[in-house]
Protein backbone atom coordinates (compact mmCIF):
# COMPACT_ATOMS: atom_id res chain seq x y z
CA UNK A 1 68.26 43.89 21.34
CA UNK A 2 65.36 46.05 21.14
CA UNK A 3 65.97 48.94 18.90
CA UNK A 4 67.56 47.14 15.60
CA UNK A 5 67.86 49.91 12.76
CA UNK A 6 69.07 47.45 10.37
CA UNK A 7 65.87 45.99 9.57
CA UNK A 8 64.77 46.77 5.65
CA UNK A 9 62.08 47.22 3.60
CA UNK A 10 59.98 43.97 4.65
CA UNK A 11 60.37 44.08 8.23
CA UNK A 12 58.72 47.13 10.31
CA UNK A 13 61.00 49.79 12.15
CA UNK A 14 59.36 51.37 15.46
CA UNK A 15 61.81 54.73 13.87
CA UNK A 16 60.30 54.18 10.83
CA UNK A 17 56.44 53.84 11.77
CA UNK A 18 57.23 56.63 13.95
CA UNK A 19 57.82 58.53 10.46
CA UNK A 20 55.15 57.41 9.14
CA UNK A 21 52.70 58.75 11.81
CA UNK A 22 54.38 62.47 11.36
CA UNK A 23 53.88 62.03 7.45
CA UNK A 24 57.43 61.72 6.96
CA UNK A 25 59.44 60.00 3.76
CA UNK A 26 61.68 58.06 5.11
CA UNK A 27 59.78 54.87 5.79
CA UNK A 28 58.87 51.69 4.00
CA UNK A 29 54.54 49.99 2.68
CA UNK A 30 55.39 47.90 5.52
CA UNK A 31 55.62 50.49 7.94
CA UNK A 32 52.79 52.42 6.99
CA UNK A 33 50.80 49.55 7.50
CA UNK A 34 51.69 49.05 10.79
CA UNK A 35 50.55 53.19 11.42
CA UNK A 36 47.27 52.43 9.53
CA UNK A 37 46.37 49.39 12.46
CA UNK A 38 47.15 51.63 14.85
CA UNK A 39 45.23 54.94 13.61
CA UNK A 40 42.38 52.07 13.65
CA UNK A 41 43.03 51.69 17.58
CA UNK A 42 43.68 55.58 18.02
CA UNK A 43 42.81 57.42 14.98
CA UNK A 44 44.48 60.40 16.34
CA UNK A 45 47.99 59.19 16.53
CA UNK A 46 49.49 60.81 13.84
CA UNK A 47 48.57 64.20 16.14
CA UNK A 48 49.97 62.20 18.68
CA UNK A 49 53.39 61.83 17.00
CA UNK A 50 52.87 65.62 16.25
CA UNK A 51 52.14 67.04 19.81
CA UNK A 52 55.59 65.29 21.26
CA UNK A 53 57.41 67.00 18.72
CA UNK A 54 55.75 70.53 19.83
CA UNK A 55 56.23 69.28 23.42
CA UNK A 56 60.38 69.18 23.02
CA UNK A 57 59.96 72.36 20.94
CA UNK A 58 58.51 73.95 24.36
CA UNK A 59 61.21 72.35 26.70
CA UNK A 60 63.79 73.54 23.62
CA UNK A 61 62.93 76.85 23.84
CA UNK A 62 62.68 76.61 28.16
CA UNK A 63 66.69 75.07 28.03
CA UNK A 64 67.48 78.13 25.89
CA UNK A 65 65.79 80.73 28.36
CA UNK A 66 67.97 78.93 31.04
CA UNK A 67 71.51 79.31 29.61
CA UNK A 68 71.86 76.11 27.96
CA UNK A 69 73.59 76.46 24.56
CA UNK A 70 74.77 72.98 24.01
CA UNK A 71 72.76 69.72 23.30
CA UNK A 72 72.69 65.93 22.87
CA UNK A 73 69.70 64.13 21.57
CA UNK A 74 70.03 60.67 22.39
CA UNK A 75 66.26 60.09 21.19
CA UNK A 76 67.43 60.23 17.18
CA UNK A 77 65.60 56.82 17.03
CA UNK A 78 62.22 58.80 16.87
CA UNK A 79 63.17 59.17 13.35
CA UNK A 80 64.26 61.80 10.96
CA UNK A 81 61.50 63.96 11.45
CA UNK A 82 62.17 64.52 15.16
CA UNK A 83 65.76 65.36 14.26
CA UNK A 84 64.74 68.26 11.51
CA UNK A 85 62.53 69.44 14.20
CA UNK A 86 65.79 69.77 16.89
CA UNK A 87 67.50 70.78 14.65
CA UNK A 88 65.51 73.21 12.94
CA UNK A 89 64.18 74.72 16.81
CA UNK A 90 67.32 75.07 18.11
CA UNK A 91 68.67 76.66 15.03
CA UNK A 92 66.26 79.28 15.14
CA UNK A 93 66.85 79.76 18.76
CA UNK A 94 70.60 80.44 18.31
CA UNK A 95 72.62 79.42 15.30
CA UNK A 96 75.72 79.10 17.41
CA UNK A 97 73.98 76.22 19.84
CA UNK A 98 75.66 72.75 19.57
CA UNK A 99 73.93 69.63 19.42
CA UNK A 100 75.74 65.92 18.83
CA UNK A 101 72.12 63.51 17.30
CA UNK A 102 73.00 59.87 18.58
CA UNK A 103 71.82 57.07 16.77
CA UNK A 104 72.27 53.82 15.16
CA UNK A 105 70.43 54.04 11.82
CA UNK A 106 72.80 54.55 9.23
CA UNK A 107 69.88 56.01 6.83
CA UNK A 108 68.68 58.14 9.49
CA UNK A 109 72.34 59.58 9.95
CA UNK A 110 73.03 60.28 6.10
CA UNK A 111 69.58 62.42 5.34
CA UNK A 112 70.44 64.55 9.22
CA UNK A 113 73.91 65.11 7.26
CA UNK A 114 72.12 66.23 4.22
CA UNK A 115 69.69 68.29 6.20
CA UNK A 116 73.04 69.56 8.41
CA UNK A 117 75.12 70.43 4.82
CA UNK A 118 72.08 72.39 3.25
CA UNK A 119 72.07 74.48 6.26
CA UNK A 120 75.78 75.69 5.32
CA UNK A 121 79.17 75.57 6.84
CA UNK A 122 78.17 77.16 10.63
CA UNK A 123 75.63 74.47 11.14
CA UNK A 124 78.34 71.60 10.40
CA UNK A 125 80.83 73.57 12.83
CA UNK A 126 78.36 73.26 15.50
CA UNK A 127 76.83 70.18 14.89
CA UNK A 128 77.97 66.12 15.13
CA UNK A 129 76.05 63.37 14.14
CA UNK A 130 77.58 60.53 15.81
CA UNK A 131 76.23 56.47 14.59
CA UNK A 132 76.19 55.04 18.46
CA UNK A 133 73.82 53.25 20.56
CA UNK A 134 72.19 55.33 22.97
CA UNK A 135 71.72 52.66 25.64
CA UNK A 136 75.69 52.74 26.26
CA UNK A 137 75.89 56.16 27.83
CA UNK A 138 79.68 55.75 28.77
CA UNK A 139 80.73 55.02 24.78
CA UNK A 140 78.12 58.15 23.64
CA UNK A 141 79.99 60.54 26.38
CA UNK A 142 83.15 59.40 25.42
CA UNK A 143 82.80 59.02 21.91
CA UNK A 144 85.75 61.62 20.19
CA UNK A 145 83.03 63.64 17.93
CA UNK A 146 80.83 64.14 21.60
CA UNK A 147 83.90 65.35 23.42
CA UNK A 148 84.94 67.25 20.40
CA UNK A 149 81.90 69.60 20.08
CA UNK A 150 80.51 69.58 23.60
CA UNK A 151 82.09 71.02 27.03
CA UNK A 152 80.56 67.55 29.65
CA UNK A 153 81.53 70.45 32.37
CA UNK A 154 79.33 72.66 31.25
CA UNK A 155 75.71 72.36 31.52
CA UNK A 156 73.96 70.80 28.36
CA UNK A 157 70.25 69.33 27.71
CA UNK A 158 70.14 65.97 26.91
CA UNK A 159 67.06 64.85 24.99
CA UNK A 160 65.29 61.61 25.66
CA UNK A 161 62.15 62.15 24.14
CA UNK A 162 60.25 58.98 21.46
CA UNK A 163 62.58 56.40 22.52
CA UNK A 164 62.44 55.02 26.08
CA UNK A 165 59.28 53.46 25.24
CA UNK A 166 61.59 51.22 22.76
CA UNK A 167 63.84 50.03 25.08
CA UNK A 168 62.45 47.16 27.85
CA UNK A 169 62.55 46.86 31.61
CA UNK A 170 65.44 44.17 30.96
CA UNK A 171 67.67 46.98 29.57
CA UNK A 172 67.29 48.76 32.59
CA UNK A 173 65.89 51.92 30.51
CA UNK A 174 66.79 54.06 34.14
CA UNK A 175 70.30 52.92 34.80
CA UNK A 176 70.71 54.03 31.27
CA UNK A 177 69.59 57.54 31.39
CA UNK A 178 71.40 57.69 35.21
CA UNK A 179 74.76 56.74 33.55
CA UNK A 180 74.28 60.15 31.06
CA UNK A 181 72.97 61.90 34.34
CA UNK A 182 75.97 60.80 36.55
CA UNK A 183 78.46 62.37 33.96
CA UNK A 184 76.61 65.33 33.07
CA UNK A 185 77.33 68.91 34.82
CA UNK A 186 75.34 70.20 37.17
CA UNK A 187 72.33 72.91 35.99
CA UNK A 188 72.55 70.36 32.97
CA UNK A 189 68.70 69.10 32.27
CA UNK A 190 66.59 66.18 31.13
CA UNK A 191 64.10 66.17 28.89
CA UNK A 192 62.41 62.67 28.85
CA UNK A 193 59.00 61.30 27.96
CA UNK A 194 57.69 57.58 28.00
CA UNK A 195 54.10 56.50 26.55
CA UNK A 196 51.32 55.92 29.54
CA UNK A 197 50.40 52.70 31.13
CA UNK A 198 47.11 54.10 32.15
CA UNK A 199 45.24 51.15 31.88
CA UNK A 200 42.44 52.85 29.85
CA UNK A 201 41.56 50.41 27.05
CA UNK A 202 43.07 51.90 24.05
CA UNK A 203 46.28 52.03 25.59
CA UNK A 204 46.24 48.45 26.55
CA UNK A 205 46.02 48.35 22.69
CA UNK A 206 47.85 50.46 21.67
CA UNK A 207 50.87 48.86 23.51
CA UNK A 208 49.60 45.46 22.28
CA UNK A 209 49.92 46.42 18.74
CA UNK A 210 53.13 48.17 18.88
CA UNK A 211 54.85 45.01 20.47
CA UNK A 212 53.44 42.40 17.87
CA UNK A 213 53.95 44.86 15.21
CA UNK A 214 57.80 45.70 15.81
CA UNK A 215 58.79 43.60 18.83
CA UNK A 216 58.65 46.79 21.30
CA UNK A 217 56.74 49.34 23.05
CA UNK A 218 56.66 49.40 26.25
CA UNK A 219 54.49 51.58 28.31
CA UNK A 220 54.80 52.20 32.04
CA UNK A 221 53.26 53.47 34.47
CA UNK A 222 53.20 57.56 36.47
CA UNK A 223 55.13 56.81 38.78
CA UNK A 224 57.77 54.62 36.97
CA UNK A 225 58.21 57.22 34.47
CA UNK A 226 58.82 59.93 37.66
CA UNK A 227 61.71 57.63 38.38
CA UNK A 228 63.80 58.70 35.48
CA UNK A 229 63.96 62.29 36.96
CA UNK A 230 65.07 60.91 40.56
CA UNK A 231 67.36 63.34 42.29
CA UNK A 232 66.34 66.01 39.80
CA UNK A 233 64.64 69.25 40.43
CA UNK A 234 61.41 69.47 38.28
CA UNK A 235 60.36 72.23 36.51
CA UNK A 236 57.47 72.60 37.11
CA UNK A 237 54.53 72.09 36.03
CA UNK A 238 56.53 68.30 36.47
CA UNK A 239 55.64 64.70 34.85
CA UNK A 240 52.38 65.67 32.93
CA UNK A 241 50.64 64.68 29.96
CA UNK A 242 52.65 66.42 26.87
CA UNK A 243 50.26 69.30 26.10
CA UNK A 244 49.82 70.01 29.46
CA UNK A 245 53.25 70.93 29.93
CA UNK A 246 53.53 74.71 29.47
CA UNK A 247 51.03 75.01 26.99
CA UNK A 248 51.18 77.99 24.05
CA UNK A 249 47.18 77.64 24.64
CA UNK A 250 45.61 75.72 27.43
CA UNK A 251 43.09 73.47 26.81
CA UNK A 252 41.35 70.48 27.51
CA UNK A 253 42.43 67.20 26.89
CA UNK A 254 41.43 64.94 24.03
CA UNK A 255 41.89 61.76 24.30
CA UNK A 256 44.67 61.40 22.17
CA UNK A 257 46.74 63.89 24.19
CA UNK A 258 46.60 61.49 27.39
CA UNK A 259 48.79 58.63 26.12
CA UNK A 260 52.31 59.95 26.55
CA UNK A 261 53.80 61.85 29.89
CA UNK A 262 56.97 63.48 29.80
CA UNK A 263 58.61 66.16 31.65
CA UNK A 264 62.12 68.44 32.12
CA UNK A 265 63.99 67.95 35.64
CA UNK A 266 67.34 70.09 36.72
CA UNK A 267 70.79 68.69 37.56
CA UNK A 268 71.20 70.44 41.17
């Protein structure tokens, strides 16, 4: 088991470190250590960790434009600061949106229900937050508060952004997001990134240090990340590097902005 939330204040979380990167609170000396060794290997990742977040606030804000007004974020294990930014996007898109955040971190769960109860009574109509693991899409879809809050035959965006990256080849990370595909409506869409097996040096590194660090990280190559949108239709501009995709400005690339590809495909 890759993703273990349960691990405390001695042992690194990736969902933690992830935290740590965005400036965040809810993480532990040990896991801004392990950020500090890697800003020494990238010392841009913190914008990194800040440019996914303003990717899914694009493909957010795309979904709405399309018709979708119902969510679920299976990718809570970014961390906390990845669900206030959901949360907090779609919120301002449409108050009356529903969302169900997936994940297994009991600590991440109770400050998204503090964050959920400050917002006031219409936010906790319209919003679950449901402690499951996201790698067992038929016990997600069928969990009671998931079927409760969201219409499966009606389209909805599911959210896969930060986390396939934790979860290893041996987990089949594919067959995982094709069992939420299978069940999903169609003109439902996928929002999923992975970090970059380019081969460039630093990502070599990077990918080193993340798996000796917390025990996962797993980059992969262009066209094995295409292969989670398989029998999609792309929105264009397709798989790209995150600030590529539908840029506010355009712009070129800095090196830090080339380590994680991501894209949104269609249910036909």
């Amino acid at each position: 088991m890759v993703i273990t939330p349960e691990t405390g204040p001695r042992t690194p979380s990736a969902t933690r470190v992830h935290d740590a990167l965005l400036g965040g609170k809810e993480n532990f000396e040990v896991d801004r250590a392990v950020a500090d060794r890697l800003a020494q290997i990238l010392p841009d990742i913190g914008r990194m960790a800040v440019s996914s977040l303003a990717f899914v606030g694009r493909t957010l804000r795309h979904l709405h434009r399309a018709g979708i007004r119902q969510f679920l974020d299976v990718s809570s294990g970014a961390g906390l600061a990845a669900v206030r930014a959901t949360h907090d996007t779609l919120r301002a898109l449409d108050p009356g949106i529903r969302v169900a955040f997936v994940d297994t971190d009991p600590m991440v769960l109770a400050h998204a229900r503090l964050l959920v109860d400050d917002a006031g009574t219409p936010q906790r109509e319209t919003t679950a937050l449901v402690r499951a693991d996201m790698r067992r899409p038929e016990l997600v879809l069928g969990h009671p508060e998931v079927r409760t809050l969201l219409d499966l035959t009606r389209p909805v965006g599911l959210l896969v952004a930060g986390i396939l990256h934790l979860i290893p080849d041996s987990e089949e990370p594919h067959g995982i997001v094709r069992g939420y595909l299978d069940k999903l409506a169609p003109g439902s869409h996928l929002v999923a990134t992975n970090m970059h097996a380019s081969g460039e040096p630093t990502t070599v590194a990077l990918e080193q240090a993340f798996q000796l660090a917390v025990g996962t990280g797993w980059f992969r190559p262009r066209p094995v990340i295409e292969q989670f949108f398989e029998g999609l239709d792309m929105i264009d501009p397709g798989v790209v590097h995150l600030p590529d995709w539908r840029p506010d400005e355009p712009h070129d690339l800095e090196p830090w902005e080339r380590i994680v590809l991501g894209g949104v495909g269609r249910k036909p």
